[in-house]
C-alpha atoms as a PDB file:
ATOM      1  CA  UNK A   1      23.388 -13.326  56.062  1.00  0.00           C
ATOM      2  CA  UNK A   2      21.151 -13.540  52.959  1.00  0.00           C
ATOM      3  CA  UNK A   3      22.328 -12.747  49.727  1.00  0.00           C
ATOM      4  CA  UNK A   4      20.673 -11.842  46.593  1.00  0.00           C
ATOM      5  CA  UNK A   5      21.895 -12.810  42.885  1.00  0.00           C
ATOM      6  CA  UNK A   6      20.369 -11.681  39.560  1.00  0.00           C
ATOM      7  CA  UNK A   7      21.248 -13.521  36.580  1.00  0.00           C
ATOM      8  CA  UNK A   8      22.316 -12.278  33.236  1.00  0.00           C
ATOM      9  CA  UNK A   9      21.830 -12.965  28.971  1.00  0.00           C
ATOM     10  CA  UNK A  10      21.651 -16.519  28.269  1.00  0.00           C
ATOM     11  CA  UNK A  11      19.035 -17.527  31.274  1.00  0.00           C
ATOM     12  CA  UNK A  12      16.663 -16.595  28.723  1.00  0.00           C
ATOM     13  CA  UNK A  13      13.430 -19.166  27.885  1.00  0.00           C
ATOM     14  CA  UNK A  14       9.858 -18.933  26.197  1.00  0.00           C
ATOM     15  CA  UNK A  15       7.129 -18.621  28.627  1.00  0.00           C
ATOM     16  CA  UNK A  16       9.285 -16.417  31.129  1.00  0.00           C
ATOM     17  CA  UNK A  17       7.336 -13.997  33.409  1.00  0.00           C
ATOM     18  CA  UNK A  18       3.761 -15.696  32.315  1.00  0.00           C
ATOM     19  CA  UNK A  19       3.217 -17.445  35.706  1.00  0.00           C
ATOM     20  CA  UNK A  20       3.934 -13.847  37.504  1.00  0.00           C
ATOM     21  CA  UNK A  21       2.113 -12.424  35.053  1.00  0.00           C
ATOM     22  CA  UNK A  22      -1.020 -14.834  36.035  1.00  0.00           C
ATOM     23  CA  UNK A  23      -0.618 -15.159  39.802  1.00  0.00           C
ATOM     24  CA  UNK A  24       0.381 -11.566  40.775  1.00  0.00           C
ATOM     25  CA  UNK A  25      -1.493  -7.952  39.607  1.00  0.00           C
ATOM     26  CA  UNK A  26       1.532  -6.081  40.656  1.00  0.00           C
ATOM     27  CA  UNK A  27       3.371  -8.120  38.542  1.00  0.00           C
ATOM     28  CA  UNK A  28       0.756  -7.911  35.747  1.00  0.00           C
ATOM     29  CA  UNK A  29       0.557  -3.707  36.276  1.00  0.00           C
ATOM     30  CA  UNK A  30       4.565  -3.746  35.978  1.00  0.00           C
ATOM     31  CA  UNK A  31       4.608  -5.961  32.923  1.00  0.00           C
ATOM     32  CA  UNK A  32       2.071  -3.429  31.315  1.00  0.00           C
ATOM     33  CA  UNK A  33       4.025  -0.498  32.440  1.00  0.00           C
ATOM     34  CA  UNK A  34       7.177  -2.250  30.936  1.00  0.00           C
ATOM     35  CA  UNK A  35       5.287  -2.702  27.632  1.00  0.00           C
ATOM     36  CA  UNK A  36       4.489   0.992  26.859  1.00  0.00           C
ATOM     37  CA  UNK A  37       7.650   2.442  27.965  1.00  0.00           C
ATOM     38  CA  UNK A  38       9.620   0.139  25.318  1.00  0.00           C
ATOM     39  CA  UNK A  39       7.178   0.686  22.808  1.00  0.00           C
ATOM     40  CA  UNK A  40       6.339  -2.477  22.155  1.00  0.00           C
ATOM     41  CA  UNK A  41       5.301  -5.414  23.768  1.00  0.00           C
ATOM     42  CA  UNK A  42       7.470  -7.552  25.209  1.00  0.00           C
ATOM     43  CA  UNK A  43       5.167  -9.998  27.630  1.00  0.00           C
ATOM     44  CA  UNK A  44       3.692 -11.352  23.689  1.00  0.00           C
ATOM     45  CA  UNK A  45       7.834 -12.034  22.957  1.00  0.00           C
ATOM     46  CA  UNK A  46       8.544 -13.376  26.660  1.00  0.00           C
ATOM     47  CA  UNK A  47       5.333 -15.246  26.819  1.00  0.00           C
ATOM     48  CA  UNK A  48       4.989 -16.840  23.506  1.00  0.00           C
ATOM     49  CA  UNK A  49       8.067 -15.959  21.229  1.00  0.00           C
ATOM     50  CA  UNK A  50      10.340 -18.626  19.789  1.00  0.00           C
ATOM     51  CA  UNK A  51      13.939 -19.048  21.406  1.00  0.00           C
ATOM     52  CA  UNK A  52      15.151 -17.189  18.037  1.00  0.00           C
ATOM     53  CA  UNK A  53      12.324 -13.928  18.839  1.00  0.00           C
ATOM     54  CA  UNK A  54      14.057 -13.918  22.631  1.00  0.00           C
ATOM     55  CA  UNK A  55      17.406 -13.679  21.486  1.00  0.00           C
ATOM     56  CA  UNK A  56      17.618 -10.424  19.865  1.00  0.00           C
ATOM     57  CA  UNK A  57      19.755  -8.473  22.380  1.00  0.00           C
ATOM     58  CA  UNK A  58      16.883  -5.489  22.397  1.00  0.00           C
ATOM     59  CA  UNK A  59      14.589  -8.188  23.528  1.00  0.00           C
ATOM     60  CA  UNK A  60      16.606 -10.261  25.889  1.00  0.00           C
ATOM     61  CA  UNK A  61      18.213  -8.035  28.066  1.00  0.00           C
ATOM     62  CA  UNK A  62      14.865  -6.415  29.306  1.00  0.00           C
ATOM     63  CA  UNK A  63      13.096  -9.871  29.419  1.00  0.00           C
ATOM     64  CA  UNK A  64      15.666 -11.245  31.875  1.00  0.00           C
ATOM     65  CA  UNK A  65      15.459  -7.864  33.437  1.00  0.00           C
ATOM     66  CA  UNK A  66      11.719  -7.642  33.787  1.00  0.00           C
ATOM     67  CA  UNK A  67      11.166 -11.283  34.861  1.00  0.00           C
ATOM     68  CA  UNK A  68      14.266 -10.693  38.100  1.00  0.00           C
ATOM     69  CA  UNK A  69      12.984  -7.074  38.961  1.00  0.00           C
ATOM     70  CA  UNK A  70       9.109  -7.959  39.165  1.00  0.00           C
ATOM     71  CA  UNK A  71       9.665 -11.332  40.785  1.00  0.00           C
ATOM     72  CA  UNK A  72      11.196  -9.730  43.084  1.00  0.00           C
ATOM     73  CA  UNK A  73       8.543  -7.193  43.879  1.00  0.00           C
ATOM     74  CA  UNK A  74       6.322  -9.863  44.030  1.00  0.00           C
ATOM     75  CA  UNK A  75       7.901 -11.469  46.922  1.00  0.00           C
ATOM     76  CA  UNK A  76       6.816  -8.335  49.193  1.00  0.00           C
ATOM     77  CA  UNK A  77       7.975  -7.926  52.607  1.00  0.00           C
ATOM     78  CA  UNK A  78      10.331 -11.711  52.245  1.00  0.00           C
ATOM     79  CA  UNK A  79      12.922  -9.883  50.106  1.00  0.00           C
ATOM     80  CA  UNK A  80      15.020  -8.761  52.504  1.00  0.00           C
ATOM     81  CA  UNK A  81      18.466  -8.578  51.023  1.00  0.00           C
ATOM     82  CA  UNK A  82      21.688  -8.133  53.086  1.00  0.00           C
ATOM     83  CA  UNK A  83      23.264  -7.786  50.327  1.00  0.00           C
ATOM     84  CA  UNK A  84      22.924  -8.412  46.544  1.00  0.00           C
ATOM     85  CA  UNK A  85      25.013  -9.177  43.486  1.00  0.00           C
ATOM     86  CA  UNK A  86      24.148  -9.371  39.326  1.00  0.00           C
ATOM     87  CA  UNK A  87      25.821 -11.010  36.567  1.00  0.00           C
ATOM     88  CA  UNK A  88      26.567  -8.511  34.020  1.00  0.00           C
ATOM     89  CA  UNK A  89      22.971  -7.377  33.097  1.00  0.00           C
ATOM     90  CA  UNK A  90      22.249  -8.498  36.283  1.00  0.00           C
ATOM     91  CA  UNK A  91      23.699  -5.573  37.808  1.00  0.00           C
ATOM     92  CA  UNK A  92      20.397  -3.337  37.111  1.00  0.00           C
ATOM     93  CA  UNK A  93      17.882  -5.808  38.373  1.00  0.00           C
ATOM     94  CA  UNK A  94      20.235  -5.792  41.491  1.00  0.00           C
ATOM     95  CA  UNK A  95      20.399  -1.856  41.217  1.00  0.00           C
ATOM     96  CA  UNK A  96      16.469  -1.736  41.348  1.00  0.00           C
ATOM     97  CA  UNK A  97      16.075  -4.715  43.877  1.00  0.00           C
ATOM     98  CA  UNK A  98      18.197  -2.371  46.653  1.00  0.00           C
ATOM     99  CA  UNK A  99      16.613   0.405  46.242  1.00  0.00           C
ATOM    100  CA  UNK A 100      19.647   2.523  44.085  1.00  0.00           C
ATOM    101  CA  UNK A 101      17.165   2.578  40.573  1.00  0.00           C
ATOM    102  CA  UNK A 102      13.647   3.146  40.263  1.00  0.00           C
ATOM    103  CA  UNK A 103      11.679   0.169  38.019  1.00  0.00           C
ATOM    104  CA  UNK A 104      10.804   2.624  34.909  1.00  0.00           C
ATOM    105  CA  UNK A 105      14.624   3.956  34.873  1.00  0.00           C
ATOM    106  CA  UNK A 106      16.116   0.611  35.476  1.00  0.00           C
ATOM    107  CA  UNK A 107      14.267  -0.685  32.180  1.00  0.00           C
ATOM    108  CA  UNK A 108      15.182   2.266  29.920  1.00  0.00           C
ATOM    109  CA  UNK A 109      19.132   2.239  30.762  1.00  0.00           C
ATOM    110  CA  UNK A 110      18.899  -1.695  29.734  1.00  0.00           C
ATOM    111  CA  UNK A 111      17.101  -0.911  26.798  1.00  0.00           C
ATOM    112  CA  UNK A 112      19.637   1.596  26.143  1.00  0.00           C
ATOM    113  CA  UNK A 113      22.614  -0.646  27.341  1.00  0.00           C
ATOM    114  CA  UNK A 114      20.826  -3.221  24.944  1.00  0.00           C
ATOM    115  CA  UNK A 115      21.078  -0.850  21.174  1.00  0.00           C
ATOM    116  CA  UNK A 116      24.277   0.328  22.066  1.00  0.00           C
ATOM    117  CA  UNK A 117      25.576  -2.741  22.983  1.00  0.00           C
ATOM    118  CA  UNK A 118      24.281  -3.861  19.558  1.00  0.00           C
ATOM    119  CA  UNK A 119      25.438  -1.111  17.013  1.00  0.00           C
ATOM    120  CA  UNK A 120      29.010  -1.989  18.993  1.00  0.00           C
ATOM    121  CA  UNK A 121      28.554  -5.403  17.979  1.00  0.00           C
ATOM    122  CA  UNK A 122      27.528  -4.372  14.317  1.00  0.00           C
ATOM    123  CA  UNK A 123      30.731  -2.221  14.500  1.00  0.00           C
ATOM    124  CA  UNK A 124      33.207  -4.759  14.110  1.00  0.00           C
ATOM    125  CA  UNK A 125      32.467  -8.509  14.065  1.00  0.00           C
ATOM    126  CA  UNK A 126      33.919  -9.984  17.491  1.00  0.00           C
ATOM    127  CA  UNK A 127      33.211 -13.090  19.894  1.00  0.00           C
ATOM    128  CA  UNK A 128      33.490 -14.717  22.926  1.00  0.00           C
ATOM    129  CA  UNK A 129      34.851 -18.484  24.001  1.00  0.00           C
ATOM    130  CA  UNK A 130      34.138 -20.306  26.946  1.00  0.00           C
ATOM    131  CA  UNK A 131      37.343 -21.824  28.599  1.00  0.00           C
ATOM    132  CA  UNK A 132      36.975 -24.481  31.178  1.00  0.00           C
ATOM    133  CA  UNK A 133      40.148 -26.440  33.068  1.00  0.00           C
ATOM    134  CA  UNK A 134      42.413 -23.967  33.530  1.00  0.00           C
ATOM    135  CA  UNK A 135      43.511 -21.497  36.308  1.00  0.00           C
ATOM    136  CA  UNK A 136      42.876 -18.038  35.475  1.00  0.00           C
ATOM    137  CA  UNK A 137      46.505 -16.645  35.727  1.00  0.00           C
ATOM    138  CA  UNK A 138      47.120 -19.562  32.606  1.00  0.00           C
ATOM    139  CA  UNK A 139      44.400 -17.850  30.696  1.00  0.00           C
ATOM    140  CA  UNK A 140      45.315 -14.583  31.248  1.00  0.00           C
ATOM    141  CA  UNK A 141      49.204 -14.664  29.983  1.00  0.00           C
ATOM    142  CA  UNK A 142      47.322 -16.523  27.063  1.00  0.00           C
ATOM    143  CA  UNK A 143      45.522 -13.344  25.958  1.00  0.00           C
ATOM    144  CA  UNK A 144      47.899 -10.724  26.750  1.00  0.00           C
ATOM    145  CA  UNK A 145      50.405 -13.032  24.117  1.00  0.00           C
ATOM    146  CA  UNK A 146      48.024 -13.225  21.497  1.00  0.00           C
ATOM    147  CA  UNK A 147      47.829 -11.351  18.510  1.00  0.00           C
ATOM    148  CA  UNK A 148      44.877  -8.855  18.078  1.00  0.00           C
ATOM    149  CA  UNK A 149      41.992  -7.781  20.943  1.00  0.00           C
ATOM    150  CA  UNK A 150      41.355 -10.726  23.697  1.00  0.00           C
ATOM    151  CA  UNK A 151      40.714 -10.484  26.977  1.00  0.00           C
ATOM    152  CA  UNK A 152      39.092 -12.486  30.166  1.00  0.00           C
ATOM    153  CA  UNK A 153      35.618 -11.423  30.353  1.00  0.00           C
ATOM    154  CA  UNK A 154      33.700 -12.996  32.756  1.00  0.00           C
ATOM    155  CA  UNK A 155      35.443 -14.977  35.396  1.00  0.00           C
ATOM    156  CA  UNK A 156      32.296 -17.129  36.228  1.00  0.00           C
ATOM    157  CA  UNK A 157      33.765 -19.588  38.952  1.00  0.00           C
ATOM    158  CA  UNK A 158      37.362 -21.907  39.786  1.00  0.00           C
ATOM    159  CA  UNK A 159      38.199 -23.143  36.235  1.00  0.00           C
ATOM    160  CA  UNK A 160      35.412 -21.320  34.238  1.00  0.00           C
ATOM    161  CA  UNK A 161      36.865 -17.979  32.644  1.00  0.00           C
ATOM    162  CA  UNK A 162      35.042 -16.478  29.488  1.00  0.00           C
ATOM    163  CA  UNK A 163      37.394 -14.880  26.288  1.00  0.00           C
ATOM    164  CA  UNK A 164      35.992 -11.889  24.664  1.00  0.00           C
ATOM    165  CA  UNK A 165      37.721  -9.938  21.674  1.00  0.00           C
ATOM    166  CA  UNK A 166      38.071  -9.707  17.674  1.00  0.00           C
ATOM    167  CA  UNK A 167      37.244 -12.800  15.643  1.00  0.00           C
ATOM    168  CA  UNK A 168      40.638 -14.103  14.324  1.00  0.00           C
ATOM    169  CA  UNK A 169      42.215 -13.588  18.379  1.00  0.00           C
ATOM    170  CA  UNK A 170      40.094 -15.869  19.965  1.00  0.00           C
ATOM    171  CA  UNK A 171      39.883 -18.328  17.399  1.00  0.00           C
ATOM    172  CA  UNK A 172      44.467 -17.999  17.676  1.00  0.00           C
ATOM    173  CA  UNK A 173      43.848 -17.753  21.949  1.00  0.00           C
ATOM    174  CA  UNK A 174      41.852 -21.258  21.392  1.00  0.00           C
ATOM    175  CA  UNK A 175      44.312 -23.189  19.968  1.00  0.00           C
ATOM    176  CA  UNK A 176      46.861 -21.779  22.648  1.00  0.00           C
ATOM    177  CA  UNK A 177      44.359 -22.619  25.387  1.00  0.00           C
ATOM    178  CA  UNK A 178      44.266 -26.181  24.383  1.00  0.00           C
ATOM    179  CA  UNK A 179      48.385 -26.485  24.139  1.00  0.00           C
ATOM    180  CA  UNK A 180      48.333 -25.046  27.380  1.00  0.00           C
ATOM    181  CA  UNK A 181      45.729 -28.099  28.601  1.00  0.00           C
ATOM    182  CA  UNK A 182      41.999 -26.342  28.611  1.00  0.00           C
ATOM    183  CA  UNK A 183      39.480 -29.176  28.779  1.00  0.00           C
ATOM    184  CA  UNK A 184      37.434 -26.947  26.310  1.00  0.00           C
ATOM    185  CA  UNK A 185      38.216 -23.623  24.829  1.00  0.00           C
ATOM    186  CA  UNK A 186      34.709 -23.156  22.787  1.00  0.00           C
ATOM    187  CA  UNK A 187      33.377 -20.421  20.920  1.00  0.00           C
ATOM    188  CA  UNK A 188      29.751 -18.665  22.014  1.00  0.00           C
ATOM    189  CA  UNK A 189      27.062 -18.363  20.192  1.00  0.00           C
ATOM    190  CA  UNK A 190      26.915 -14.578  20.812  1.00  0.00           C
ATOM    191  CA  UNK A 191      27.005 -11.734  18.810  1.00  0.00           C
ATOM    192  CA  UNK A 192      29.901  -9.664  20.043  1.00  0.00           C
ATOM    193  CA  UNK A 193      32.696  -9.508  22.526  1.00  0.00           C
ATOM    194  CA  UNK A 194      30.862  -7.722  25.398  1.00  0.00           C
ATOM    195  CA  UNK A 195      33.637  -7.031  28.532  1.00  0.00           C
ATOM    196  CA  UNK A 196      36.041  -6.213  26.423  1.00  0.00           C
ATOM    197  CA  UNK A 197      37.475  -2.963  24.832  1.00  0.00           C
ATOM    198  CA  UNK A 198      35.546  -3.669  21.693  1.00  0.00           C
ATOM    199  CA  UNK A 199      32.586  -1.923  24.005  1.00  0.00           C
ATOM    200  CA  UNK A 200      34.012   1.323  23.852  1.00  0.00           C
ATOM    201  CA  UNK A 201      30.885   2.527  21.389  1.00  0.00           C
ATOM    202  CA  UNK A 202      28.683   1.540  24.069  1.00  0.00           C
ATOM    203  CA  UNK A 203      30.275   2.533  27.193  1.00  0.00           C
ATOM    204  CA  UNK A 204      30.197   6.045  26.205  1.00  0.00           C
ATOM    205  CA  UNK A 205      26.661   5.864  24.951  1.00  0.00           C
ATOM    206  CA  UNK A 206      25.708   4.272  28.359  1.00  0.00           C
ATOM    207  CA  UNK A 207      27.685   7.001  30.528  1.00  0.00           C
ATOM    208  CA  UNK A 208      25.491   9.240  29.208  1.00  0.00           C
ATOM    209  CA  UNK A 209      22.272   7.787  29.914  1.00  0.00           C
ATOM    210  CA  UNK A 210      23.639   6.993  34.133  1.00  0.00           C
ATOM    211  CA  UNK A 211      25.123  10.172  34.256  1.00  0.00           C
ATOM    212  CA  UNK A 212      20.960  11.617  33.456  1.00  0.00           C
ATOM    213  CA  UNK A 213      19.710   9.274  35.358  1.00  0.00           C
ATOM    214  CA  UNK A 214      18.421   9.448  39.332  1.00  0.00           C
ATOM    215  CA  UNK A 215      20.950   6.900  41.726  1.00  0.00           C
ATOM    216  CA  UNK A 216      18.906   6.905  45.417  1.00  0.00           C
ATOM    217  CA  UNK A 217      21.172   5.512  48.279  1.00  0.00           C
ATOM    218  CA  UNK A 218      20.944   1.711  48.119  1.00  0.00           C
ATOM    219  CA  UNK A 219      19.413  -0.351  50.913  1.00  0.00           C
ATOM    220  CA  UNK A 220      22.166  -2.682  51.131  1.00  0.00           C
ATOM    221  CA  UNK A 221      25.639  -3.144  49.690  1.00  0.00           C
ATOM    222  CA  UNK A 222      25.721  -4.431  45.707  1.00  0.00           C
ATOM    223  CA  UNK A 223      28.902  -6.357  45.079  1.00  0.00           C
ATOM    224  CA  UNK A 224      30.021  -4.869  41.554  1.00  0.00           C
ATOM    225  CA  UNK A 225      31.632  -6.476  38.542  1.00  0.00           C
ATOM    226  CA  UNK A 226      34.259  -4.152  38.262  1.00  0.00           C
ATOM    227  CA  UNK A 227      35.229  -4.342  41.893  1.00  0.00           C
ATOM    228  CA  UNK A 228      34.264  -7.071  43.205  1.00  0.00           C
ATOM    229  CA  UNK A 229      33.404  -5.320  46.645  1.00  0.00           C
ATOM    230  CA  UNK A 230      30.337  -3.781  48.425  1.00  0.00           C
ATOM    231  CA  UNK A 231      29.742  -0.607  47.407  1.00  0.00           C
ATOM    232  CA  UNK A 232      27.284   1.673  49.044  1.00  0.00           C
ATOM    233  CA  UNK A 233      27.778   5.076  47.742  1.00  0.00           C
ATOM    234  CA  UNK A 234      25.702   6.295  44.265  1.00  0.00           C
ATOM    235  CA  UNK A 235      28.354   8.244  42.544  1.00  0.00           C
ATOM    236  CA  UNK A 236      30.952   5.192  42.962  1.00  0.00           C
ATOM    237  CA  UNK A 237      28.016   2.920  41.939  1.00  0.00           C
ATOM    238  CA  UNK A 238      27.614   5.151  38.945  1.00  0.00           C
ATOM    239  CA  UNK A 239      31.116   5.510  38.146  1.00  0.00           C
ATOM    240  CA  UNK A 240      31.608   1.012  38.050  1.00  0.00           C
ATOM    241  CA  UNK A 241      28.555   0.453  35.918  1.00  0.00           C
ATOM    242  CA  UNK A 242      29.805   2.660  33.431  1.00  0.00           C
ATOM    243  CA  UNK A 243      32.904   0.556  33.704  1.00  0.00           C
ATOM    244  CA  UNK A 244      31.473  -2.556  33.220  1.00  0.00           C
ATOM    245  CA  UNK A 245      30.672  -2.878  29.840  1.00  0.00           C
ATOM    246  CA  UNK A 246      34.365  -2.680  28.706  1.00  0.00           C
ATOM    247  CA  UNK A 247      36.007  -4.493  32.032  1.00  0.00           C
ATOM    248  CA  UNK A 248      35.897  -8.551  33.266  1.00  0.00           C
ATOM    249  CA  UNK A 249      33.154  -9.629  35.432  1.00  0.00           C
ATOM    250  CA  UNK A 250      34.430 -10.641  38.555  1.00  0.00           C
ATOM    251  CA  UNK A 251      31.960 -13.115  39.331  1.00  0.00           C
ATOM    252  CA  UNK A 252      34.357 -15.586  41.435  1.00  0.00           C
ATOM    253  CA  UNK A 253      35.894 -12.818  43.341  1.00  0.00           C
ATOM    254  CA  UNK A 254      32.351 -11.058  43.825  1.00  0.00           C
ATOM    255  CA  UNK A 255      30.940 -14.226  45.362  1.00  0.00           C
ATOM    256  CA  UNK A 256      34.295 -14.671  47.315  1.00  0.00           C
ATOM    257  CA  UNK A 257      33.758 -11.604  48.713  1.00  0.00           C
ATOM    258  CA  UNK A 258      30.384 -11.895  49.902  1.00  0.00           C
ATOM    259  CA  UNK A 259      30.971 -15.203  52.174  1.00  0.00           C
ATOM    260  CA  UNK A 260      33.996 -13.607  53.481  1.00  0.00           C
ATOM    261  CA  UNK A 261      31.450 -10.476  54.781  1.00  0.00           C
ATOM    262  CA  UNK A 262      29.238 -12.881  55.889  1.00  0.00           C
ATOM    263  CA  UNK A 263      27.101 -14.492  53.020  1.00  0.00           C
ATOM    264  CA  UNK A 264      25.801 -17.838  53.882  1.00  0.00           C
ATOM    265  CA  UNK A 265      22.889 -18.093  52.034  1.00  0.00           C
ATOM    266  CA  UNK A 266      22.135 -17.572  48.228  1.00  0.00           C
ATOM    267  CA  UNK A 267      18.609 -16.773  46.516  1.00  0.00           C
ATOM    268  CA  UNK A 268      18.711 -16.615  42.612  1.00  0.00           C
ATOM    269  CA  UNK A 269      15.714 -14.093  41.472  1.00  0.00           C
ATOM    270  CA  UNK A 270      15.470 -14.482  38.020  1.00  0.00           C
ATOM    271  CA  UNK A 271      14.923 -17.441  34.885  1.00  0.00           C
ATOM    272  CA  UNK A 272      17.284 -20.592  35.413  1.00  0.00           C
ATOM    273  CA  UNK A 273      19.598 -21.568  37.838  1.00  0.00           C
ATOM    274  CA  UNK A 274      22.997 -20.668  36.309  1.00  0.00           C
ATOM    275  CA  UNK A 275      24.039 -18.455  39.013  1.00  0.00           C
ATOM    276  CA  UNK A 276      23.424 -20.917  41.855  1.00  0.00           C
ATOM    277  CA  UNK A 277      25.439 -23.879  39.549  1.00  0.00           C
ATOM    278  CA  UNK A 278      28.065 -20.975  40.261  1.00  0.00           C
ATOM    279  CA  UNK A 279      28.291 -20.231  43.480  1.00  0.00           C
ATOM    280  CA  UNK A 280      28.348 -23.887  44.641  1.00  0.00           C
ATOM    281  CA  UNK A 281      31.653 -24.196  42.410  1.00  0.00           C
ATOM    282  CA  UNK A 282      32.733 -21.236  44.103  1.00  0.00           C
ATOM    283  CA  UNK A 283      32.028 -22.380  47.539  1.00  0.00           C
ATOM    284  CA  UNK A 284      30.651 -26.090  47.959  1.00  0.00           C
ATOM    285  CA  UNK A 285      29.244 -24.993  51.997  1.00  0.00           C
ATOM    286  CA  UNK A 286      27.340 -22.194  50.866  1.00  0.00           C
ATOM    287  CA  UNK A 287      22.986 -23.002  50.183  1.00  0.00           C
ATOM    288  CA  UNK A 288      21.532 -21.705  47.057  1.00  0.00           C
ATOM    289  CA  UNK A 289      17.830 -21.949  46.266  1.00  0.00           C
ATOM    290  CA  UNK A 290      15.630 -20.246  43.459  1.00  0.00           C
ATOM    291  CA  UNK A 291      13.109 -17.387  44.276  1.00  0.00           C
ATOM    292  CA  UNK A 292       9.969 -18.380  43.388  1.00  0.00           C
ATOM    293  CA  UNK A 293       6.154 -16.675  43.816  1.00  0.00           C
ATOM    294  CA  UNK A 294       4.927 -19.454  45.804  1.00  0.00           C
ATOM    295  CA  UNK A 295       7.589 -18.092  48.407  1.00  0.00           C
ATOM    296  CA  UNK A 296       5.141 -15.468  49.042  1.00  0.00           C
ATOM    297  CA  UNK A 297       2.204 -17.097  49.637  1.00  0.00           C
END
């Protein structure tokens, strides 16, 4: 069975979305579309703008959604999905790729999800760390001891969990981490501690925007963050990515989940190949490859 996996922030890179752009006029009429419903244009940031332009949160989460949703459009009657999966902001390119969002309400809830995410972030200055070496149940005991917010965010693969909470805890959660034997317990270059309760802000700014917004019954299963399980119906699949901005994404367990139901075979639609690096940690049998335009021709 074929599986489908959309990355999230941090696959970001100049030039994304310019050879779709060039090759494809769907994807050129979608880009265009994209650019007047945010107001501004986004293909001049994506196509040209320095790494520093791409990383404002209002601008990256809509690149990296743009450049999954409309690759994926471009590859016609091959994307054929028995299921698909996203990383975080990768949940709404998955959302759009199965069918659940349209393309023009997919791109305004990220916008949204983007501003509230970063007036939460202005809110209270928190972080994130990157642990790697140690089981999760290690890291986990770690965070519920330590002083202050911190919590596992994004459990990315076997020995890979992300810390998210309130300056001073993570810094203290380090130092515990590498008592406790972490090969590297390093703090993100990122501009708030997103999966964690410090998201509260923006979860309830979000709920309002899904709660307006049209959910179709998907064309295949999504494996969600929250759950880490297919889910099919719209009201549940509502109800989780409201969830997600304050709760761990269970990345591991999602792509656990997925070979257990079947998955054998995993296309990344999107910029880089993080998600693929993932999965092969996750499961070393499992094939990965990168969707690309050419697949279409």
């Amino acid at each position: 069975m074929k599986a489908y996996v959309f990355p999230g922030q941090g696959a970001q890179f100049t030039g994304m979305g310019l050879d779709l752009y060039e090759n494809s006029p769907l994807a050129q009429e979608l880009f265009e579309k994209a650019n007047d419903i945010l107001g501004f244009s986004i293909t001049d940031i994506m196509f040209e703008g320095s790494a520093e332009d791409l990383k404002e949160t209002k601008v990256t989460q809509p690149a990296i959604f743009l450049h999954s949703v409309i690759l994926a459009k471009t590859l016609g009657d091959q994307f054929k999905p028995d299921m698909v999966a996203g990383h975080s902001l990768g949940e709404f390119s998955a959302l759009v790729a199965n069918g659940t969002l349209n393309f023009e309400d997919g791109l305004k809830l990220v916008s949204q999800r983007a501003q509230a995410m970063q007036k939460a972030c202005e809110l209270q200055p928190s972080t994130m760390a990157a642990v790697l070496g140690l089981d999760d149940d290690i890291v986990e005991k770690v965070c519920a001891t330590t002083d202050g917010i911190v919590v596992a965010a994004n459990y990315n693969c076997p020995g890979q969990l992300v810390i998210s909470g309130e300056i001073d805890a993570i810094n203290r959660a380090c130092e515990t981490l590498k008592e406790e034997g972490a090969r590297r317990a390093l703090v993100l270059p990122v501009g708030g501690a997103f999966h964690s309760p410090l998201m509260e802000p923006a979860r309830e700014e979000l709920a309002a925007a899904i709660e307006n917004t049209q959910f179709n019954a998907p064309n295949c299963p999504i494996y969600q963050n929250v759950t880490a399980s297919a889910v099919t119906d719209e009201n549940e699949i509502k109800a989780n990515l409201i969830s997600q901005l304050t709760a761990p994404v269970r990345w591991t367990q999602s792509v656990q989940q997925m070979i257990t139901d079947g998955a054998s075979h995993f296309t990344e639609v999107g910029p880089g190949k993080v998600l693929q690096g993932l999965v092969k940690k996750i499961n070393r049998d499992t094939e990965t490859a990168s969707a690309t335009l050419e697949s279409n021709a």
